[in-house]
N, C-alpha and C. Protein backbone atom coordinates (compact mmCIF):
# COMPACT_ATOMS: atom_id res chain seq x y z
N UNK A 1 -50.31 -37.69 -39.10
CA UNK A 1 -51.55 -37.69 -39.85
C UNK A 1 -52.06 -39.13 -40.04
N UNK A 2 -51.07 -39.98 -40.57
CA UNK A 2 -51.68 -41.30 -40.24
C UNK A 2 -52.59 -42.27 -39.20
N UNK A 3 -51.58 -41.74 -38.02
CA UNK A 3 -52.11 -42.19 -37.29
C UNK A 3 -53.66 -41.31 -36.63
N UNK A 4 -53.97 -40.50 -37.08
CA UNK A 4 -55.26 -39.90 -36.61
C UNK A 4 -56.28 -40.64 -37.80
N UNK A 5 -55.75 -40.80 -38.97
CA UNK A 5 -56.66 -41.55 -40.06
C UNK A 5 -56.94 -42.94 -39.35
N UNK A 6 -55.85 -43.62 -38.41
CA UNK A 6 -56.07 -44.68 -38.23
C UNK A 6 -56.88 -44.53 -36.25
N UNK A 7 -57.11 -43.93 -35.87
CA UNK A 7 -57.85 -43.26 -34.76
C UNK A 7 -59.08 -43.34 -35.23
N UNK A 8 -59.11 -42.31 -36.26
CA UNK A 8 -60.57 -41.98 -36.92
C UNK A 8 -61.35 -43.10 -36.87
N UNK A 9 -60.39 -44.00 -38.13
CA UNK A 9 -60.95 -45.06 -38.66
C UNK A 9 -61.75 -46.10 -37.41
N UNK A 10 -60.88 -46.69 -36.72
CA UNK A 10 -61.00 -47.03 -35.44
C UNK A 10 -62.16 -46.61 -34.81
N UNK A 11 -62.50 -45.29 -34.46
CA UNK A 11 -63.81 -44.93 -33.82
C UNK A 11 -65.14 -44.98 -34.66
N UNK A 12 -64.30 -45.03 -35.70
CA UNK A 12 -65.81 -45.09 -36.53
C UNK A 12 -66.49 -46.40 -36.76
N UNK A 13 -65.41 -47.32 -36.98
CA UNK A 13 -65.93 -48.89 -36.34
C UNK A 13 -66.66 -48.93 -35.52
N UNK A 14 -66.35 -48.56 -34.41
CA UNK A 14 -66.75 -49.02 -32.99
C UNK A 14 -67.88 -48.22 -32.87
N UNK A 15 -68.22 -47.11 -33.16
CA UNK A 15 -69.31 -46.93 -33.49
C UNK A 15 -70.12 -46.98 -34.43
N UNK A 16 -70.29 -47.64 -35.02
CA UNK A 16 -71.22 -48.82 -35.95
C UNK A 16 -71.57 -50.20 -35.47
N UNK A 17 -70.72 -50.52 -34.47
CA UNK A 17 -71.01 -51.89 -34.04
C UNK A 17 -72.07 -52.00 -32.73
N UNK A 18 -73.04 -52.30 -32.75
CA UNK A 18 -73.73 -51.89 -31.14
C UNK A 18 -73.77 -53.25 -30.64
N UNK A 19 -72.20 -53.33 -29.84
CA UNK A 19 -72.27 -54.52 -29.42
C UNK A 19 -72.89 -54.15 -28.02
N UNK A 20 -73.70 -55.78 -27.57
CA UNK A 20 -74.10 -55.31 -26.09
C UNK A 20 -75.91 -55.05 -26.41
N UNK A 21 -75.64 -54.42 -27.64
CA UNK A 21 -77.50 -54.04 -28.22
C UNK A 21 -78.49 -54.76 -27.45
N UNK A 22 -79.93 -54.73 -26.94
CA UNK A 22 -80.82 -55.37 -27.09
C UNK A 22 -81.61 -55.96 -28.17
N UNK A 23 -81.87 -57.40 -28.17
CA UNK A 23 -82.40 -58.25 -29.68
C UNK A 23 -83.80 -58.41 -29.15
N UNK A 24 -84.40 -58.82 -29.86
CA UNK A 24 -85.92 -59.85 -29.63
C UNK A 24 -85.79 -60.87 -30.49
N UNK A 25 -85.98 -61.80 -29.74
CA UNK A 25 -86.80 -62.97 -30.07
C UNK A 25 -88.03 -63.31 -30.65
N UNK A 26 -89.01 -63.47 -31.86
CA UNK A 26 -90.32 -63.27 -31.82
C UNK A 26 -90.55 -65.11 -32.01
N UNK A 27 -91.41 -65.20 -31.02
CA UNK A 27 -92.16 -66.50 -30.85
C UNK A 27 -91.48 -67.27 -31.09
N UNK A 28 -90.70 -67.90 -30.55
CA UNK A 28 -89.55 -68.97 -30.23
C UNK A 28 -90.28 -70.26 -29.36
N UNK A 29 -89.57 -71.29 -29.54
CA UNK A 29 -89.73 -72.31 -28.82
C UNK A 29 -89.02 -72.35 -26.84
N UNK A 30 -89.79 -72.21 -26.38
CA UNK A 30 -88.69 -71.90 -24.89
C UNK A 30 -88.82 -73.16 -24.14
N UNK A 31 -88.09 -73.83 -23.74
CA UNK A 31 -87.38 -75.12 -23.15
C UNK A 31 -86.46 -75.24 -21.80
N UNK A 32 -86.67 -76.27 -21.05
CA UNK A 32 -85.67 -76.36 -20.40
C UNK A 32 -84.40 -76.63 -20.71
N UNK A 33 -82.97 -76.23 -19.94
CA UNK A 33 -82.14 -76.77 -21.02
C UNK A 33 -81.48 -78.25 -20.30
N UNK A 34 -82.21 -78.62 -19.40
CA UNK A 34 -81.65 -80.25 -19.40
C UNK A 34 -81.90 -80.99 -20.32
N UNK A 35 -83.16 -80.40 -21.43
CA UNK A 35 -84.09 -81.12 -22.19
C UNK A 35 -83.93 -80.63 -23.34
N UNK A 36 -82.84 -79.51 -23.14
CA UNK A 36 -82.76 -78.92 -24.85
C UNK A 36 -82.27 -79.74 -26.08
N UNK A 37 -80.84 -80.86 -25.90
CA UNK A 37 -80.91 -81.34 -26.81
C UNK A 37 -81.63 -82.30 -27.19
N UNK A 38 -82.37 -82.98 -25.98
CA UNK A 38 -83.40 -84.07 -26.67
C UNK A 38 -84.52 -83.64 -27.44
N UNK A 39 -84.78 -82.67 -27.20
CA UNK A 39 -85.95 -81.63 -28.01
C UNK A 39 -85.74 -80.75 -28.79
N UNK A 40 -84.39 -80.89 -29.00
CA UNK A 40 -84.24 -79.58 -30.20
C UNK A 40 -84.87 -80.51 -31.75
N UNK A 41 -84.85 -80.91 -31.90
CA UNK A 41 -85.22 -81.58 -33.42
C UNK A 41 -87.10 -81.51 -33.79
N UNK A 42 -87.52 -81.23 -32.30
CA UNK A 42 -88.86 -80.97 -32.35
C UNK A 42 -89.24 -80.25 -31.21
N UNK A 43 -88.92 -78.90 -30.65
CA UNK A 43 -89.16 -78.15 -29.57
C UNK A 43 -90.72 -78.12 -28.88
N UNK A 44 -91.80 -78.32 -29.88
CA UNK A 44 -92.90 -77.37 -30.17
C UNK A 44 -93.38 -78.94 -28.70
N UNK A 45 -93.02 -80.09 -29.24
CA UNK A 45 -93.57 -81.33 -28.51
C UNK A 45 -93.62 -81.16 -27.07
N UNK A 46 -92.28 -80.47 -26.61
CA UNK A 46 -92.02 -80.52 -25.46
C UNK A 46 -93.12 -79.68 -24.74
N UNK A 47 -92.86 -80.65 -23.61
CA UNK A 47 -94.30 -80.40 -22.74
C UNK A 47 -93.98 -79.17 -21.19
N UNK A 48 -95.09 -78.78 -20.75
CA UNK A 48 -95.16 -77.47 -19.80
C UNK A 48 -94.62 -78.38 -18.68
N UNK A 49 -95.24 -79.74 -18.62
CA UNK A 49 -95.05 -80.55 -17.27
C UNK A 49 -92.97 -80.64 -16.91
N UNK A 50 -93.16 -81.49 -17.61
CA UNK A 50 -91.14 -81.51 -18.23
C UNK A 50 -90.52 -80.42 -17.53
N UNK A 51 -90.78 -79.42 -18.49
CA UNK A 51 -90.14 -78.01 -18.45
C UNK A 51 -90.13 -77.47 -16.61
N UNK A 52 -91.44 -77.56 -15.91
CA UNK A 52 -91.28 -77.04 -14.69
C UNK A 52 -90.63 -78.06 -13.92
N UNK A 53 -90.53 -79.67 -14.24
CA UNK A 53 -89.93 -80.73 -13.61
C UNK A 53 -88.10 -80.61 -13.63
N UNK A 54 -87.89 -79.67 -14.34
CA UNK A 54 -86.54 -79.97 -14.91
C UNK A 54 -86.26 -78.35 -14.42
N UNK A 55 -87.01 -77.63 -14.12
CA UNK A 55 -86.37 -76.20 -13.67
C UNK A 55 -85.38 -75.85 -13.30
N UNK A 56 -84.79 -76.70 -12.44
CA UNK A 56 -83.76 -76.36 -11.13
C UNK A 56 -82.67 -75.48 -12.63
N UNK A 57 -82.30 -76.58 -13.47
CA UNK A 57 -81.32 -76.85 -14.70
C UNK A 57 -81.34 -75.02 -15.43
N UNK A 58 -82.22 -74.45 -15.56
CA UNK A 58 -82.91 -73.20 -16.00
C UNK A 58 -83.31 -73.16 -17.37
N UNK A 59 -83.49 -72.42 -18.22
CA UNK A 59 -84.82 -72.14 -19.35
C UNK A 59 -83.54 -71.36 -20.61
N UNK A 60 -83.95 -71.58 -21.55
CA UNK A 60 -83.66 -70.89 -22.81
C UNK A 60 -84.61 -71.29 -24.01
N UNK A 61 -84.34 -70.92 -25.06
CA UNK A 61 -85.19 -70.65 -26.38
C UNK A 61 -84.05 -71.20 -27.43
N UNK A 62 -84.83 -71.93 -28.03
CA UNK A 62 -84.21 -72.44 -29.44
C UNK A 62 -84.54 -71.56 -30.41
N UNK A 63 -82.90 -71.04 -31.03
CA UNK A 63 -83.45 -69.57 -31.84
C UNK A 63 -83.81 -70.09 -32.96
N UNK A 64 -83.75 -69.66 -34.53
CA UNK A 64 -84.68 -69.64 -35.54
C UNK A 64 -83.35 -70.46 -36.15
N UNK A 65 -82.27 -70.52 -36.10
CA UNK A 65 -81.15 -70.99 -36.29
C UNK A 65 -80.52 -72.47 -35.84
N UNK A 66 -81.51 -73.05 -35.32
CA UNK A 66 -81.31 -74.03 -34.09
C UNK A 66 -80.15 -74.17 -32.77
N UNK A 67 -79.88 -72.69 -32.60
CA UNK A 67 -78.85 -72.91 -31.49
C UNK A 67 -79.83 -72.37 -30.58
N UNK A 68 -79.41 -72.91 -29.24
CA UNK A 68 -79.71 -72.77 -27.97
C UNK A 68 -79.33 -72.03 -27.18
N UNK A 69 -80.18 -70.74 -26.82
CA UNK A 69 -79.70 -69.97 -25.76
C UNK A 69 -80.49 -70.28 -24.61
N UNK A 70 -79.52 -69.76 -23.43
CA UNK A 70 -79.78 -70.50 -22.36
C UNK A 70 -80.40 -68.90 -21.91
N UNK A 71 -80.97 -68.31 -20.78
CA UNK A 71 -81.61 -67.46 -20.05
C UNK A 71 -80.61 -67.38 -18.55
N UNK A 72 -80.07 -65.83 -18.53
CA UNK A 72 -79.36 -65.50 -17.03
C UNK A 72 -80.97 -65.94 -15.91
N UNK A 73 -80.44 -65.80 -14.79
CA UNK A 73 -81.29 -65.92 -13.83
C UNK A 73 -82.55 -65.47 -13.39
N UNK A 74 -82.55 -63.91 -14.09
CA UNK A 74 -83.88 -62.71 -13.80
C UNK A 74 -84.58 -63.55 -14.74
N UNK A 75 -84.21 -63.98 -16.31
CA UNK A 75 -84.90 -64.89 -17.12
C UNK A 75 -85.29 -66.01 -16.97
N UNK A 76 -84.78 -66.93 -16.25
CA UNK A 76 -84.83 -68.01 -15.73
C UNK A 76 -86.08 -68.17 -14.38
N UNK A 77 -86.32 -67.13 -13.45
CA UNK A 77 -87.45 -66.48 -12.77
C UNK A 77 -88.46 -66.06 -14.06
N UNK A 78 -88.32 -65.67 -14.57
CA UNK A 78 -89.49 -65.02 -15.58
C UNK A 78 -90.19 -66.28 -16.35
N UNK A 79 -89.36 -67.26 -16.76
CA UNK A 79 -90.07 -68.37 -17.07
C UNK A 79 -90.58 -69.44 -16.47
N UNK A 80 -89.61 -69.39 -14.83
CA UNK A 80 -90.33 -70.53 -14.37
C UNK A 80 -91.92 -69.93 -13.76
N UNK A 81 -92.15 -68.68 -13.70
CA UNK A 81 -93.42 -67.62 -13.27
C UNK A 81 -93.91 -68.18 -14.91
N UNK A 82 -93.73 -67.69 -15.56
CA UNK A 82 -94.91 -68.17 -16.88
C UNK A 82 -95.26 -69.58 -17.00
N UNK A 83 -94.36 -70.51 -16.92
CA UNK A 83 -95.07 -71.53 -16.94
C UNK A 83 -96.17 -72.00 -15.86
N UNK A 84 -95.63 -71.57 -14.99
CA UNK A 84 -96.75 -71.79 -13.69
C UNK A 84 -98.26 -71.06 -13.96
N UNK A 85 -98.27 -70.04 -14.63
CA UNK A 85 -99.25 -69.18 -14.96
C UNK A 85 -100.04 -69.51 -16.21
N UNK A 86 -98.99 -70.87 -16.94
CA UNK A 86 -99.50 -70.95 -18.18
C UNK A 86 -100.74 -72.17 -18.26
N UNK A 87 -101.15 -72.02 -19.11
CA UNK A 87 -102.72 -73.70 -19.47
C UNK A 87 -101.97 -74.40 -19.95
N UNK A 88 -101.06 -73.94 -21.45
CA UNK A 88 -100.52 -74.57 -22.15
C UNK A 88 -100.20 -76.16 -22.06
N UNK A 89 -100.42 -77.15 -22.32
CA UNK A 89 -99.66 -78.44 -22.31
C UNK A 89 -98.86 -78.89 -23.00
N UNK A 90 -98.32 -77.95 -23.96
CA UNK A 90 -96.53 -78.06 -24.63
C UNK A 90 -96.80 -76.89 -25.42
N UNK A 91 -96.12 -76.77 -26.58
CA UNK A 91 -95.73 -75.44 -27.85
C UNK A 91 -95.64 -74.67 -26.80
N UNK A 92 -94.88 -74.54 -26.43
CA UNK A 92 -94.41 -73.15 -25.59
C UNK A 92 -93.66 -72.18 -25.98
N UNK A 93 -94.21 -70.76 -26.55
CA UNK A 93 -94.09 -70.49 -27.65
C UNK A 93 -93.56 -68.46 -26.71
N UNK A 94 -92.42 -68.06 -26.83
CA UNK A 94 -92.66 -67.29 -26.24
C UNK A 94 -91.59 -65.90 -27.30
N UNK A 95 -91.89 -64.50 -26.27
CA UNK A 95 -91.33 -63.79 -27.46
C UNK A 95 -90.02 -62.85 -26.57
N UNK A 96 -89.07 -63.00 -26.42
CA UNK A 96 -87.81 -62.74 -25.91
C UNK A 96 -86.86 -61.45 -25.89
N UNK A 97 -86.90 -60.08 -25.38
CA UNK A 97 -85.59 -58.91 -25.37
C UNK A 97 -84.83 -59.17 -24.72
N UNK A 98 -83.56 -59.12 -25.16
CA UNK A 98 -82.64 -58.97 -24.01
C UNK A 98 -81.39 -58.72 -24.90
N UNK A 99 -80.10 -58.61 -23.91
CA UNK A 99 -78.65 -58.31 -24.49
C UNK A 99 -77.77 -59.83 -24.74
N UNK A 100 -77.99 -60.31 -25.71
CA UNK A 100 -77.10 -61.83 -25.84
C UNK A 100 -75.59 -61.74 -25.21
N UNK A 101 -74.63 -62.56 -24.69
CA UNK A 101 -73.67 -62.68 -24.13
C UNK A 101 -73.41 -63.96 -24.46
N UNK A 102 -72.41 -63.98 -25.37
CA UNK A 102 -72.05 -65.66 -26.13
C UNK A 102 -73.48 -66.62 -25.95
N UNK A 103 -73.75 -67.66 -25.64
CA UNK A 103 -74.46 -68.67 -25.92
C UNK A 103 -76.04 -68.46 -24.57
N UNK A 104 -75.88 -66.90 -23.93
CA UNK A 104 -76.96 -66.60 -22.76
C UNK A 104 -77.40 -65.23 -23.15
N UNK A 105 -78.69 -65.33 -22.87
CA UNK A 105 -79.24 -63.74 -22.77
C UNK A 105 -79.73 -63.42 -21.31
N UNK A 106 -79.15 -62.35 -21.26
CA UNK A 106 -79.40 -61.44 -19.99
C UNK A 106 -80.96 -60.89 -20.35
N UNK A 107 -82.08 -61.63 -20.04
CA UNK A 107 -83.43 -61.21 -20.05
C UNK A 107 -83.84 -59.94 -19.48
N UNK A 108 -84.43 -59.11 -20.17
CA UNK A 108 -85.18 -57.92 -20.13
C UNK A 108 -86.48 -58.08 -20.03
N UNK A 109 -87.11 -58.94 -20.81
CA UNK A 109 -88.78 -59.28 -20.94
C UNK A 109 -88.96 -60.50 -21.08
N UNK A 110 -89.71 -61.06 -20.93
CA UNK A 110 -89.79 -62.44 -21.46
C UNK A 110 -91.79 -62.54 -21.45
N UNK A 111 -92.06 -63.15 -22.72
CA UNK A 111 -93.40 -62.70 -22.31
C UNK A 111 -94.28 -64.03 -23.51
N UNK A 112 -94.91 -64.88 -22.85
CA UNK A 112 -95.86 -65.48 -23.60
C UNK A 112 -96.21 -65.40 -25.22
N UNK A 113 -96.19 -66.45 -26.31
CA UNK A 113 -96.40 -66.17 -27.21
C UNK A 113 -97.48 -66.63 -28.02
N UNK A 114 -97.92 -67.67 -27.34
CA UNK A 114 -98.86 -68.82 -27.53
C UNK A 114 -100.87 -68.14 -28.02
């Protein structure tokens, strides 16, 4: 009997936890990250020019928290396409779904916020 209390218990954790979930981002600062720590103290400065100069490196968003997530590859395509598409000349301001994975999100959307 115990051990089914401790089964129970167990599944019932694990389902409460939705690890893996999809998050959003709403209107974040999005950056290159060769340039993330020189710009984290003021994201908004950093410029569109920079950001596509520094691409190769790939793209993330400074969350509301000041840590830095970096963008998997489909994300990393999705932003270097927006900036190219964008007027903007810095505040690059964008709004983010995806499934976080330690310090990267596996991008689902990535979409202009400006």
């Amino acid at each position: 009997m115990k051990k089914l209390a401790y089964v129970f218990g167990a599944l019932l954790i694990a389902s409460s936890m939705q690890l893996g979930a999809a998050e959003t981002w709403t209107k974040v600062s999005m950056v290159d990250t060769m340039c993330a720590l020189k710009v984290k103290a003021d994201p908004d400065k950093h410029t569109r020019e920079c950001a596509l100069q520094c691409a190769k490196g790939g793209f993330g968003i400074v969350a509301a928290d000041g840590t830095y997530l970096k963008f998997d590859k489909a994300g990393n395509d999705q932003a270097t396409a927006l900036l190219k598409a964008s007027k903007a000349a810095d505040h690059i301001r964008v709004t983010v779904t995806g499934t976080r994975k330690g310090e990267t999100i596996e991008v689902a959307s990535l979409q202009a916020a400006n």
